[in-house]
C-alpha atoms as a PDB file:
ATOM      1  CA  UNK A   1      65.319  32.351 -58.949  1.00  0.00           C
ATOM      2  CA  UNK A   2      67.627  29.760 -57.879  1.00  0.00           C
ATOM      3  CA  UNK A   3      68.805  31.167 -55.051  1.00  0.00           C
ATOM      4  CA  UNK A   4      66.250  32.506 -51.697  1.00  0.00           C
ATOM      5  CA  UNK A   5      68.178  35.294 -49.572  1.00  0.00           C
ATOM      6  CA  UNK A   6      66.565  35.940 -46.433  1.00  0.00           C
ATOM      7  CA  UNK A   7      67.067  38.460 -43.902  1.00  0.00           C
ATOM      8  CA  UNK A   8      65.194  38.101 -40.405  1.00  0.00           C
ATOM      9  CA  UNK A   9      65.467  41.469 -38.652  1.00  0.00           C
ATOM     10  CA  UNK A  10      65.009  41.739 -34.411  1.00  0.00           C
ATOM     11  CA  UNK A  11      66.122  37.716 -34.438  1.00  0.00           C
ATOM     12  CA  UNK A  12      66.281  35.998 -31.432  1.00  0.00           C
ATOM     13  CA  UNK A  13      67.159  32.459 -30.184  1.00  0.00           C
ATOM     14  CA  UNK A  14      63.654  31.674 -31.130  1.00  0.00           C
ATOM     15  CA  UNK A  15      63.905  31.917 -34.372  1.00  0.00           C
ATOM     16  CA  UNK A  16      67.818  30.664 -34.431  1.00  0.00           C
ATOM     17  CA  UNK A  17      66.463  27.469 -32.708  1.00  0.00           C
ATOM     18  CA  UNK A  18      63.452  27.033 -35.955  1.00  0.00           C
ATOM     19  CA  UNK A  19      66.736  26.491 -38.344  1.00  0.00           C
ATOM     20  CA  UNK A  20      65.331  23.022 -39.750  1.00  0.00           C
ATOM     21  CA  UNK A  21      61.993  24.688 -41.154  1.00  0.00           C
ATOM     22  CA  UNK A  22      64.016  26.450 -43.834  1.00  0.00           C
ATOM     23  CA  UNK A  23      64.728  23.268 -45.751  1.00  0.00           C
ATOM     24  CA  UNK A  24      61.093  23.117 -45.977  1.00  0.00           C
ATOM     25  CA  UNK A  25      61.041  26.208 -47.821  1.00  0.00           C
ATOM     26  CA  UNK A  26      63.411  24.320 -50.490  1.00  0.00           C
ATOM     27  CA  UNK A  27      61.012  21.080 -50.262  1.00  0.00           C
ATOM     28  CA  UNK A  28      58.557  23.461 -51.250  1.00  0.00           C
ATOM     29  CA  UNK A  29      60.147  25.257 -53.494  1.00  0.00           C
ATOM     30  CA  UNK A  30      61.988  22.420 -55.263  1.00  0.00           C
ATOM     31  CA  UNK A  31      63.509  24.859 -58.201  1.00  0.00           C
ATOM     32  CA  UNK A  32      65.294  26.487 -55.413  1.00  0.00           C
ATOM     33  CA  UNK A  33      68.704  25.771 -55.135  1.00  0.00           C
ATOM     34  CA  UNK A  34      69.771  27.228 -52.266  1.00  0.00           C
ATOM     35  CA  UNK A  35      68.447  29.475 -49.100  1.00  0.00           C
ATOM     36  CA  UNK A  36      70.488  31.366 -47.709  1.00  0.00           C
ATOM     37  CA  UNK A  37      69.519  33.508 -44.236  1.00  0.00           C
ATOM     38  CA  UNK A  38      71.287  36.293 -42.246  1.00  0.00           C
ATOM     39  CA  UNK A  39      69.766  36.210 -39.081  1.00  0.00           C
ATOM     40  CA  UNK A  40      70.096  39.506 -37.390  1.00  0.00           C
ATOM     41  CA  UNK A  41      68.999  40.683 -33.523  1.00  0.00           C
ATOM     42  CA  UNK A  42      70.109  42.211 -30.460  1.00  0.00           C
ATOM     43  CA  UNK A  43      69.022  39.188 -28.868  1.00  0.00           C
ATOM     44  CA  UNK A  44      70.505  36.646 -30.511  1.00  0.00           C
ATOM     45  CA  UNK A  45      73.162  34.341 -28.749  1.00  0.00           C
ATOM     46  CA  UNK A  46      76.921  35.485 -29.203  1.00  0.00           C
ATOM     47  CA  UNK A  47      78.368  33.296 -32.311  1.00  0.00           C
ATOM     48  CA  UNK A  48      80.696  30.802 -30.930  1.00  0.00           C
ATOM     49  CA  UNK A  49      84.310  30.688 -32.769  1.00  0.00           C
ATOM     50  CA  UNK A  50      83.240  32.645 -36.083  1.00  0.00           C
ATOM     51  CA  UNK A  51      81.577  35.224 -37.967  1.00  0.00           C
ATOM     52  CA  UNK A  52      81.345  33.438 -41.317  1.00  0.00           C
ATOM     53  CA  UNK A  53      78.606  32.023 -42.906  1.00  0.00           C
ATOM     54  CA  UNK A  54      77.886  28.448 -42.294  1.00  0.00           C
ATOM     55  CA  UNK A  55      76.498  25.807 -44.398  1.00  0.00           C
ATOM     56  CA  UNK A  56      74.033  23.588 -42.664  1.00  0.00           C
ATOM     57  CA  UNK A  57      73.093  19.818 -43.377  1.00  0.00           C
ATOM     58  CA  UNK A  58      70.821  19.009 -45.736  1.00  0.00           C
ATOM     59  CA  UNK A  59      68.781  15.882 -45.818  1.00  0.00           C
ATOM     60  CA  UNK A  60      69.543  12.940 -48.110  1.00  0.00           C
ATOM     61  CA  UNK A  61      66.644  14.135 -50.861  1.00  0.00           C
ATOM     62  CA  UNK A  62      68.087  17.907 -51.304  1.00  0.00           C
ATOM     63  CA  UNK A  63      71.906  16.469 -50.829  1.00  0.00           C
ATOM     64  CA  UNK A  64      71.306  14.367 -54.030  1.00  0.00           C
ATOM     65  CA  UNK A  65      69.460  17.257 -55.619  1.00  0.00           C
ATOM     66  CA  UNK A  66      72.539  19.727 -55.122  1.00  0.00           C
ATOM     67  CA  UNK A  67      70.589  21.941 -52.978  1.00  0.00           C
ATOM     68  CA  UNK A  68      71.929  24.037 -49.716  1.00  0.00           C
ATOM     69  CA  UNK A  69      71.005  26.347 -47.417  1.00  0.00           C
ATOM     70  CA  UNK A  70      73.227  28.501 -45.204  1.00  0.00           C
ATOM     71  CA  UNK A  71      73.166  31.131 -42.180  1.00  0.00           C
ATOM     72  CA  UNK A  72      74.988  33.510 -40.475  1.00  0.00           C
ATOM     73  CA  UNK A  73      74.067  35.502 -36.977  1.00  0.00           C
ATOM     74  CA  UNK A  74      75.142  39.146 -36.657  1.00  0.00           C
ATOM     75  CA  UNK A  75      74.426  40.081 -32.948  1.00  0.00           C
ATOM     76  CA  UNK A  76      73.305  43.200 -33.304  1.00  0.00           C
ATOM     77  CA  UNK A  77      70.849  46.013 -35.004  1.00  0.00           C
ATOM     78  CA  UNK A  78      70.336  45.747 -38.525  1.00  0.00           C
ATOM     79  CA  UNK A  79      71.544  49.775 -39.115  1.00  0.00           C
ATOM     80  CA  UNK A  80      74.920  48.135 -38.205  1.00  0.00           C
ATOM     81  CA  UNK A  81      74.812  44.937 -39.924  1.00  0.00           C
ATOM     82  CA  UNK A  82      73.641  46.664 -43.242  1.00  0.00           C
ATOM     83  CA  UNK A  83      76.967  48.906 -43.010  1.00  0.00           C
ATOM     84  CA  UNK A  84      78.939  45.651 -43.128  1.00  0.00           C
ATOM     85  CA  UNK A  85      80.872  43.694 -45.971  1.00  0.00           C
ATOM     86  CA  UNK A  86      78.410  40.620 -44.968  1.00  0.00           C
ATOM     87  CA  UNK A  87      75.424  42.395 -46.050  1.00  0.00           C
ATOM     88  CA  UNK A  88      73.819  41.832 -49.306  1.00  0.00           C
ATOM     89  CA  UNK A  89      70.782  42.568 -50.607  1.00  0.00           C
ATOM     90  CA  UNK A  90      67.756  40.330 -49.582  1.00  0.00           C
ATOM     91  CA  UNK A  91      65.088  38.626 -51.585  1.00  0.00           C
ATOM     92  CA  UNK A  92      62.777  39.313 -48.595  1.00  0.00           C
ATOM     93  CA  UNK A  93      63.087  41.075 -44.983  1.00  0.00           C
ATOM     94  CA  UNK A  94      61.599  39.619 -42.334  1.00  0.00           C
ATOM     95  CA  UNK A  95      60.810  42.327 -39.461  1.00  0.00           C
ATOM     96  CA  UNK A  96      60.259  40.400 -36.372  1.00  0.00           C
ATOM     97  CA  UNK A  97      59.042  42.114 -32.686  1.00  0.00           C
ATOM     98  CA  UNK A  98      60.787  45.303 -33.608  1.00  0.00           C
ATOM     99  CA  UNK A  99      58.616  46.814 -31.068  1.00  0.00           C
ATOM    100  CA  UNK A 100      57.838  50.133 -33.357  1.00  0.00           C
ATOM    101  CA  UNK A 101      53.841  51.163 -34.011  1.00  0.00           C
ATOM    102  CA  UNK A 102      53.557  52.724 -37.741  1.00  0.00           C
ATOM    103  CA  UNK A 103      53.450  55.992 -35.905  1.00  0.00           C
ATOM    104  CA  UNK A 104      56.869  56.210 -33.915  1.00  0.00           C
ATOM    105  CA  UNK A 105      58.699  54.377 -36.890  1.00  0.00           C
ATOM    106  CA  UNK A 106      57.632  57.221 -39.431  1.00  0.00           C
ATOM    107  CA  UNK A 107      58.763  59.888 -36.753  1.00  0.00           C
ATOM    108  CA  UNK A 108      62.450  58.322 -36.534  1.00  0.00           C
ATOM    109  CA  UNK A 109      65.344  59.674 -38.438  1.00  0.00           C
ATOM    110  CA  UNK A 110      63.987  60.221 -41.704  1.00  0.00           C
ATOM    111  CA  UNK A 111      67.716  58.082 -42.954  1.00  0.00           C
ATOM    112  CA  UNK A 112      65.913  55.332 -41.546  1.00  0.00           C
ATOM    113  CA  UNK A 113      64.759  53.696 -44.433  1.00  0.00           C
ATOM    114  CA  UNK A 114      67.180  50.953 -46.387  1.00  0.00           C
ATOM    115  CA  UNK A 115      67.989  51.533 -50.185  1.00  0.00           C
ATOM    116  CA  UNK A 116      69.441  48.869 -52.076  1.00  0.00           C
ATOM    117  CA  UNK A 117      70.414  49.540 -55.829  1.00  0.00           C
END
C-alpha cells in the first residue's frame, strides 16, 4: 500500500493541532508514500479561505524520498461528509469521543452503518 487514507471521525482542534505526528506514521512506515487524512467533527474550527485538500510540509528526509501527506477539515458530522464528492473510502476510521455506549449506537437508525463497495 503506497498510499495511508485516514479518516478521524468526532475531530476536534485537538487532534487538528497533533498534524506533525502523521509524518511519523510515514517515518515509520517508510514504504508509504503518502498519508492522506480527512479530519471530520462538529467541533472542529471553521476552514479559513477553502474547502480543498491541502498538502502539508514535509521534512527534508521524506521531501527527498517523494513522500506527502495531506488533510482536509469538513466541519461537520460524518453522515454529511460521507454524502459528499470529498469522501472516499478510508484505509482506517478513527472514531474519536463520539459520545455513544455500544448500547444506544445499536438502537439508532438501523441506516446507520457506512458501506463502502
Amino acid at each position: 500500500m503506497a498510499t495511508l487514507n485516514l479518516h478521524f471521525i468526532g475531530a476536534s482542534s485537538m487532534e487538528h493541532d497533533a498534524l506533525m505526528l502523521l509524518e511519523d506514521v510515514q517515518h515509520l512506515l517508510p514504504g508509504m508514500r503518502s498519508v492522506d487524512c480527512s479530519f471530520i467533527g462538529l467541533e472542529l474550527p471553521k476552514p479559513i479561505g477553502t474547502n480543498e485538500r491541502l498538502l502539508l510540509d514535509c521534512c527534508e528526509g521524506c521531501t527527498t524520498a517523494a513522500r506527502s501527506r495531506s488533510v482536509e477539515m469538513f466541519k461537520g458530522a460524518y453522515y454529511y461528509f460521507i454524502k459528499t464528492d470529498r469522501n472516499t473510502k478510508p484505509d482506517l476510521a478513527v472514531a474519536l469521543q463520539t459520545g455513544h455506549a455500544e448500547e444506544v449506537w445499536k438502537n439508532l437508525d438501523p441506516n446507520n452503518q457506512i458501506s463502502y463497495e
